[in-house]
C-alpha atoms as a PDB file:
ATOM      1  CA  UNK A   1      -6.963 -92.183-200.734  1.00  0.00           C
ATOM      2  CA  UNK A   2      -3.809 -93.743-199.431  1.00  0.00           C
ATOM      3  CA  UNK A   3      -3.349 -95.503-196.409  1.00  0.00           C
ATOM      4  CA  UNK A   4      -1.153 -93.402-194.461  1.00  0.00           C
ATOM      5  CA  UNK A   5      -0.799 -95.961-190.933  1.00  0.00           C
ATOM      6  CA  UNK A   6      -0.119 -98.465-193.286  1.00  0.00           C
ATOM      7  CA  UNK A   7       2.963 -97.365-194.555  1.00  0.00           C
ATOM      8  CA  UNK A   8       5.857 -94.949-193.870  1.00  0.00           C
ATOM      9  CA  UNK A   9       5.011 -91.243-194.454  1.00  0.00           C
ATOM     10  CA  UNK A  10       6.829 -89.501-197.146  1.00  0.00           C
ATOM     11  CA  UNK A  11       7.880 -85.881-197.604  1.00  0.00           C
ATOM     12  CA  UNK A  12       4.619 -85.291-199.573  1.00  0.00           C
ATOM     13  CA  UNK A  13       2.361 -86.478-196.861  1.00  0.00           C
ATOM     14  CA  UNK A  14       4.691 -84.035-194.476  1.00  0.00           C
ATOM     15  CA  UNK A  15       4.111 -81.660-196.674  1.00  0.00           C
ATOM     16  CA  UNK A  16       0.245 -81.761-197.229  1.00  0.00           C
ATOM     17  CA  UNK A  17      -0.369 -82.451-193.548  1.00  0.00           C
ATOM     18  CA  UNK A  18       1.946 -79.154-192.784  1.00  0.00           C
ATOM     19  CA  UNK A  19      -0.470 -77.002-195.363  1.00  0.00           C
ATOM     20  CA  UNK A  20      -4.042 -78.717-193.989  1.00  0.00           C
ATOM     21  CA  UNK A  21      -3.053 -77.826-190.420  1.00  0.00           C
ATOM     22  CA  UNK A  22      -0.608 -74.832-189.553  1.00  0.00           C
ATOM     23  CA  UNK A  23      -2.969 -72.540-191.040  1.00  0.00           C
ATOM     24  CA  UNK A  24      -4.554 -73.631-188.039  1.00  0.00           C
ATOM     25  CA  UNK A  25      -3.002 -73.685-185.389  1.00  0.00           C
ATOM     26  CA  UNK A  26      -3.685 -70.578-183.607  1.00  0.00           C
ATOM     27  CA  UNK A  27      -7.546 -70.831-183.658  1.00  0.00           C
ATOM     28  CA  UNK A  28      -6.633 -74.277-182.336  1.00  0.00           C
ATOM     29  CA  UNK A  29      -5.038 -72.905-179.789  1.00  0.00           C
ATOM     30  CA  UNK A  30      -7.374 -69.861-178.781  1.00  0.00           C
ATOM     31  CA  UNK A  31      -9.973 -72.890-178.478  1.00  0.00           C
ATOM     32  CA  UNK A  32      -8.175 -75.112-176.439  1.00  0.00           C
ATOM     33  CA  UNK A  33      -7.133 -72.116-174.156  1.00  0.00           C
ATOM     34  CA  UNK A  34     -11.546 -71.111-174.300  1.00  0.00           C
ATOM     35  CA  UNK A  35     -12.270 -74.844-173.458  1.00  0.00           C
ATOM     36  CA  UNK A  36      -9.318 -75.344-170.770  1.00  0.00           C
ATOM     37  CA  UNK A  37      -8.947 -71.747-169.323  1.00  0.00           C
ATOM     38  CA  UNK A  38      -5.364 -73.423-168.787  1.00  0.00           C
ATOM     39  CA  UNK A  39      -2.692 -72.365-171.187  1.00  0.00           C
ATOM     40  CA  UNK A  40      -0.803 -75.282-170.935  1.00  0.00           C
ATOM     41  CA  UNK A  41      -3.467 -77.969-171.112  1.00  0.00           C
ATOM     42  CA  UNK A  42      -4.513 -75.927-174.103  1.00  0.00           C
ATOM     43  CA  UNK A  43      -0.597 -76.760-175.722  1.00  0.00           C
ATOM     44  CA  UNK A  44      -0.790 -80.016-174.363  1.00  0.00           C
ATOM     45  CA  UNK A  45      -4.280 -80.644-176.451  1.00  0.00           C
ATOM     46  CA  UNK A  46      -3.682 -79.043-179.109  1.00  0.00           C
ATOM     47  CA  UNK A  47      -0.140 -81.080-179.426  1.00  0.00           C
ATOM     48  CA  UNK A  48      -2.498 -84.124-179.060  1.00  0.00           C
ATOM     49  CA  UNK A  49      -4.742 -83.294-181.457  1.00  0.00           C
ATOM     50  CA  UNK A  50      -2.180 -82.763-184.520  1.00  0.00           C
ATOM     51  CA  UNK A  51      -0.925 -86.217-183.831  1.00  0.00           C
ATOM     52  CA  UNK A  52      -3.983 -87.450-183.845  1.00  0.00           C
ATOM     53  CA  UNK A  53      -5.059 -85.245-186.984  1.00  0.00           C
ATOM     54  CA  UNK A  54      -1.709 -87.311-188.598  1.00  0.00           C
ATOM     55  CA  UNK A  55      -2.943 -90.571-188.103  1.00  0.00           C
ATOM     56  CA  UNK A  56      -6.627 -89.527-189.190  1.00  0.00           C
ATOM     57  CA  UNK A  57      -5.208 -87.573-192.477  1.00  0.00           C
ATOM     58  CA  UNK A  58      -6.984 -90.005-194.732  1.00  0.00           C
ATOM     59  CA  UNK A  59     -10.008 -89.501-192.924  1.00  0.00           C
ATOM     60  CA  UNK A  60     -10.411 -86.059-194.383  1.00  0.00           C
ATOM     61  CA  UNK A  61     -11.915 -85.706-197.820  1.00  0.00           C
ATOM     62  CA  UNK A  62     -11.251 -83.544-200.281  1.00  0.00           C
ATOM     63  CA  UNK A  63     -14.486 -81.866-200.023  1.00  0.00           C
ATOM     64  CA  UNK A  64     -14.339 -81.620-196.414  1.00  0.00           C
ATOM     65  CA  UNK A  65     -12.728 -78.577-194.585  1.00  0.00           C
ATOM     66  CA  UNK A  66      -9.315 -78.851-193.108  1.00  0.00           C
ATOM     67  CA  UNK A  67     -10.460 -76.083-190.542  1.00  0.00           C
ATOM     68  CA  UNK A  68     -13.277 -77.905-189.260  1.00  0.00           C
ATOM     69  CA  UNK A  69     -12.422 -81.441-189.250  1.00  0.00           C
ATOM     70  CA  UNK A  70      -9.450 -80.675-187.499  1.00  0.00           C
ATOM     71  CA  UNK A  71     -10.886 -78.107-184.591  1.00  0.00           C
ATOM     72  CA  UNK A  72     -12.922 -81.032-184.245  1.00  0.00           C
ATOM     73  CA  UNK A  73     -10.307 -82.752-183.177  1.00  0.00           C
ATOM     74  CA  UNK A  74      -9.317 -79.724-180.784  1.00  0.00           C
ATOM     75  CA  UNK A  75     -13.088 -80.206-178.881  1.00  0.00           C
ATOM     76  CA  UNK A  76     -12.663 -83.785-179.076  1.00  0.00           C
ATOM     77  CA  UNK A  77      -8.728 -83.614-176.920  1.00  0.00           C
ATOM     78  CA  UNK A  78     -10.041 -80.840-174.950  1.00  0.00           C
ATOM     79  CA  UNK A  79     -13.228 -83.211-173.690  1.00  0.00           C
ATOM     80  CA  UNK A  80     -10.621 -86.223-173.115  1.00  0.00           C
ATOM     81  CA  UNK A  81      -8.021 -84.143-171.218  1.00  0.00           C
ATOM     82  CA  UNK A  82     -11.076 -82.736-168.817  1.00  0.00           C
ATOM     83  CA  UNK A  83     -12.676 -86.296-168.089  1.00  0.00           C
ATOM     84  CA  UNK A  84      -9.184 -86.999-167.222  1.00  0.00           C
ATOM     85  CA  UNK A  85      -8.153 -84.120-165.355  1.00  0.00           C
ATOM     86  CA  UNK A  86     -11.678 -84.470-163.281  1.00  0.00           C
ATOM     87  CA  UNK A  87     -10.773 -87.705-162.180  1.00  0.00           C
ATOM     88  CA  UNK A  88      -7.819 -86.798-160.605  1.00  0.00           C
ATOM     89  CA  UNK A  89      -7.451 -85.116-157.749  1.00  0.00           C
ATOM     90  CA  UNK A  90      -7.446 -81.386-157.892  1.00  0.00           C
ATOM     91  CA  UNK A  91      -3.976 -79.618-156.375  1.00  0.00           C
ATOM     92  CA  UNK A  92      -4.411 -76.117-154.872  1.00  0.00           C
ATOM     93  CA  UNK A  93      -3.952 -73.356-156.857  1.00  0.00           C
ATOM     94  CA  UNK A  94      -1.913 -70.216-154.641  1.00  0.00           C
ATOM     95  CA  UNK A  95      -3.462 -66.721-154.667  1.00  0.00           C
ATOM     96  CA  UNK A  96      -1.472 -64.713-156.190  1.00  0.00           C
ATOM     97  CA  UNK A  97      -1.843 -60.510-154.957  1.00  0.00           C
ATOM     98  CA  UNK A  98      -2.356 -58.352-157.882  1.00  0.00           C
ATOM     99  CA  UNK A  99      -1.047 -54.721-157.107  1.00  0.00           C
ATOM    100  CA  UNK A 100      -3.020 -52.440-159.670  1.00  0.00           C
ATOM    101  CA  UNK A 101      -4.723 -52.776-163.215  1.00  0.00           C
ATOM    102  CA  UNK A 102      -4.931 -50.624-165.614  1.00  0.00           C
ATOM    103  CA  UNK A 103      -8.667 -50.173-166.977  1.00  0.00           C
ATOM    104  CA  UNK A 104      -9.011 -51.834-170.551  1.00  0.00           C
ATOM    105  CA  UNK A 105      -6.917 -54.898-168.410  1.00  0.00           C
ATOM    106  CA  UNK A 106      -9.567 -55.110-166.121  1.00  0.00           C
ATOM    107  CA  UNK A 107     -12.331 -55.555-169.026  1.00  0.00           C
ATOM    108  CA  UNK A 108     -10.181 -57.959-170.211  1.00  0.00           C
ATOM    109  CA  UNK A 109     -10.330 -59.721-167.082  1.00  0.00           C
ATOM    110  CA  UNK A 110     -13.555 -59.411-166.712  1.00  0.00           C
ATOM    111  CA  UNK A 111     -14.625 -61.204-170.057  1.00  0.00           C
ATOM    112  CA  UNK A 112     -11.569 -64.002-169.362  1.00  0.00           C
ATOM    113  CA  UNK A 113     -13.516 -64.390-165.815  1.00  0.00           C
ATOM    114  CA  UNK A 114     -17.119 -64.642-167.569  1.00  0.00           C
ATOM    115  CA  UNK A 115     -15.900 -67.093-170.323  1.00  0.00           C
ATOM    116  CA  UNK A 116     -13.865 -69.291-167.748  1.00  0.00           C
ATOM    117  CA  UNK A 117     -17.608 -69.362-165.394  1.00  0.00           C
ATOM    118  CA  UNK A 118     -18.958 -70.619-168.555  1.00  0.00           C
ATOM    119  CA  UNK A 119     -19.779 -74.246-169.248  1.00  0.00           C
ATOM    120  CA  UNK A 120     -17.495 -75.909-171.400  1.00  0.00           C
ATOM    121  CA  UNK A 121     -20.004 -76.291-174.516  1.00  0.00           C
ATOM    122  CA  UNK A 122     -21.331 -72.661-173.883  1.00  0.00           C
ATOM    123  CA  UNK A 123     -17.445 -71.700-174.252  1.00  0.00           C
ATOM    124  CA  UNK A 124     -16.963 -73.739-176.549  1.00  0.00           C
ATOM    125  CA  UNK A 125     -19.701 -72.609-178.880  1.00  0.00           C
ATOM    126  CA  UNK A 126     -18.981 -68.515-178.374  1.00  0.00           C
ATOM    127  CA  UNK A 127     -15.390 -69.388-179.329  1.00  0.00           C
ATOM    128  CA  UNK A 128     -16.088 -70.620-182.623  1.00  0.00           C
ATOM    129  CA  UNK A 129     -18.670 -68.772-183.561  1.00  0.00           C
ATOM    130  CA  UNK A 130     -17.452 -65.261-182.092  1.00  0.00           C
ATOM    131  CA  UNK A 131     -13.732 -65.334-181.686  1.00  0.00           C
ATOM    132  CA  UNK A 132     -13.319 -67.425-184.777  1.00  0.00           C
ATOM    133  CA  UNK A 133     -15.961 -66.279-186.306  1.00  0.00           C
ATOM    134  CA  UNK A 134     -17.171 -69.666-187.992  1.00  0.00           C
ATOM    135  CA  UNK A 135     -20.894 -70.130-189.324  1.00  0.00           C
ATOM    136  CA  UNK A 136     -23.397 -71.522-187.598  1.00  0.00           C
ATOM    137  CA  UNK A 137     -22.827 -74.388-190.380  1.00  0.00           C
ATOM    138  CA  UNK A 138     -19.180 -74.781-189.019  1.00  0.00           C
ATOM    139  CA  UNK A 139     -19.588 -74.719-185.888  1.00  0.00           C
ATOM    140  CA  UNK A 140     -22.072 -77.630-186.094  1.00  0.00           C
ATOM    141  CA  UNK A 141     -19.659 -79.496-187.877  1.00  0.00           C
ATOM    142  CA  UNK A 142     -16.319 -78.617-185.297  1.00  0.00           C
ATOM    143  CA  UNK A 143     -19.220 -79.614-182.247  1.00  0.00           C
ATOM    144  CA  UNK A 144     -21.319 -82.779-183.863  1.00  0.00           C
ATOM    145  CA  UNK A 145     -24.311 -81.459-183.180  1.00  0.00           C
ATOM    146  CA  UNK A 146     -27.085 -79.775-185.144  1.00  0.00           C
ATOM    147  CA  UNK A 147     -27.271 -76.578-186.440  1.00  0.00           C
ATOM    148  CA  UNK A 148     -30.360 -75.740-184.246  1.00  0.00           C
ATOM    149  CA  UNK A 149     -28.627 -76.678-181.738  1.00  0.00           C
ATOM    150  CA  UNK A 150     -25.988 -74.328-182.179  1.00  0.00           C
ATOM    151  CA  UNK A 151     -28.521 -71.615-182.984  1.00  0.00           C
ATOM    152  CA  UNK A 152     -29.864 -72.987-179.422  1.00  0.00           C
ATOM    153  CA  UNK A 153     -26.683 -72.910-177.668  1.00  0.00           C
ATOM    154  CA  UNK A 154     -25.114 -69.460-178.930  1.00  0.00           C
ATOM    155  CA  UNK A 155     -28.331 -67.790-178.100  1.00  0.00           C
ATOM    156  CA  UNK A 156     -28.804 -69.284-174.388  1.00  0.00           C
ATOM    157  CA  UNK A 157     -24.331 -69.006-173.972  1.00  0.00           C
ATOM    158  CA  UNK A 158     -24.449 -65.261-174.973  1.00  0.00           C
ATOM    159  CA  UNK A 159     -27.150 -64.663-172.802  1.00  0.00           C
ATOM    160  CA  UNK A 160     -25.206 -66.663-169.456  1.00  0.00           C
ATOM    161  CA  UNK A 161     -22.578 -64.433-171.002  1.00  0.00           C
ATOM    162  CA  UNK A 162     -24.150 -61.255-169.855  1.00  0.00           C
ATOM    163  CA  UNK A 163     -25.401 -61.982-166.705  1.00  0.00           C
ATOM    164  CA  UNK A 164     -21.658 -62.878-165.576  1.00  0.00           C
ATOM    165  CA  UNK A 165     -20.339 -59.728-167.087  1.00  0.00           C
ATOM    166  CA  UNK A 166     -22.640 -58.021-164.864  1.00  0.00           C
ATOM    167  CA  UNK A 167     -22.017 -60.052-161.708  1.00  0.00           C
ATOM    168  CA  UNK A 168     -18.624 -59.973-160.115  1.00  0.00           C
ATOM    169  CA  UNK A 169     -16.615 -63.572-159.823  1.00  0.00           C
ATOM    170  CA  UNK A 170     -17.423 -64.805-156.233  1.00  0.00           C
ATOM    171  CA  UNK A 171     -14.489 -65.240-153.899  1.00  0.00           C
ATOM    172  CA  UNK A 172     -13.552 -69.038-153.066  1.00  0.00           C
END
């Protein structure tokens, strides 16, 4: 496998790094965006990550999967930007005065509201195994842990799930 911080990248490592990761992109995003519940700290990671997935290329193997070693990566920026963000201060955010929703918006909001009461792993493990519908295999792999433990985790996050879609978000 070549070196690729060791020398200049060429048009064919462009190339193969374009076709490993823009198929990609969009379920890294949808993570990032399930981990942060901030659409810009989701670009901002997911921007992160791809570098990052650049200077790791040779770390993926042929037999490995693009998908998962690089939404890996995703959990990985998303963890780092939120140990950062928690040690800075936190800057009020203003209320903003919603006039009227229409119904199948409001269920929307309602699961949005759940997911973002949700820990971060419990978000993070319902993301990839139910909006990107990865196997339990997979989603082991994207979170470094066991797949008992994600057998563990789904079942005790979709549960936590269903309690919040029953209880309304408290006021602050």
């Amino acid at each position: 496998m070549p070196d690729y911080a060791a020398r200049p990248a060429s048009a064919d490592d462009e190339r193969r790094f374009e076709l490993l990761i823009e198929p990609h992109l969009g379920e890294a995003f949808t993570l990032a965006q399930a981990l942060s519940t901030d659409r810009s700290l989701a670009q901002d990671a997911v921007q992160s990550a791809a570098f990052k997935a650049w200077r790791r290329m040779r770390q993926l193997r042929g037999d490995g999967s693009a998908r998962a070693w690089f939404l890996a990566i995703v959990v990985n920026e998303c963890r780092s930007t939120w140990r950062k963000r928690m040690a800075q201060p936190s800057e009020a955010v203003p209320d903003v005065e919603v006039i009227s929703w229409p119904q199948a918006i409001d269920q929307r909001l309602d699961v949005r509201s759940a997911m973002r009461r949700l820990k971060r792993d419990d978000r993070a493990v319902l993301s990839l195994r139910f909006l990107m519908d990865m196997s339990v295999e997979e989603s082991a792999g994207v979170l470094g842990i066991s797949v008992s433990a994600v057998k563990a985790r789904t079942a005790r996050a979709a549960f936590r799930f269903r309690e919040l879609m029953n209880q309304p978000e408290a006021a602050e």
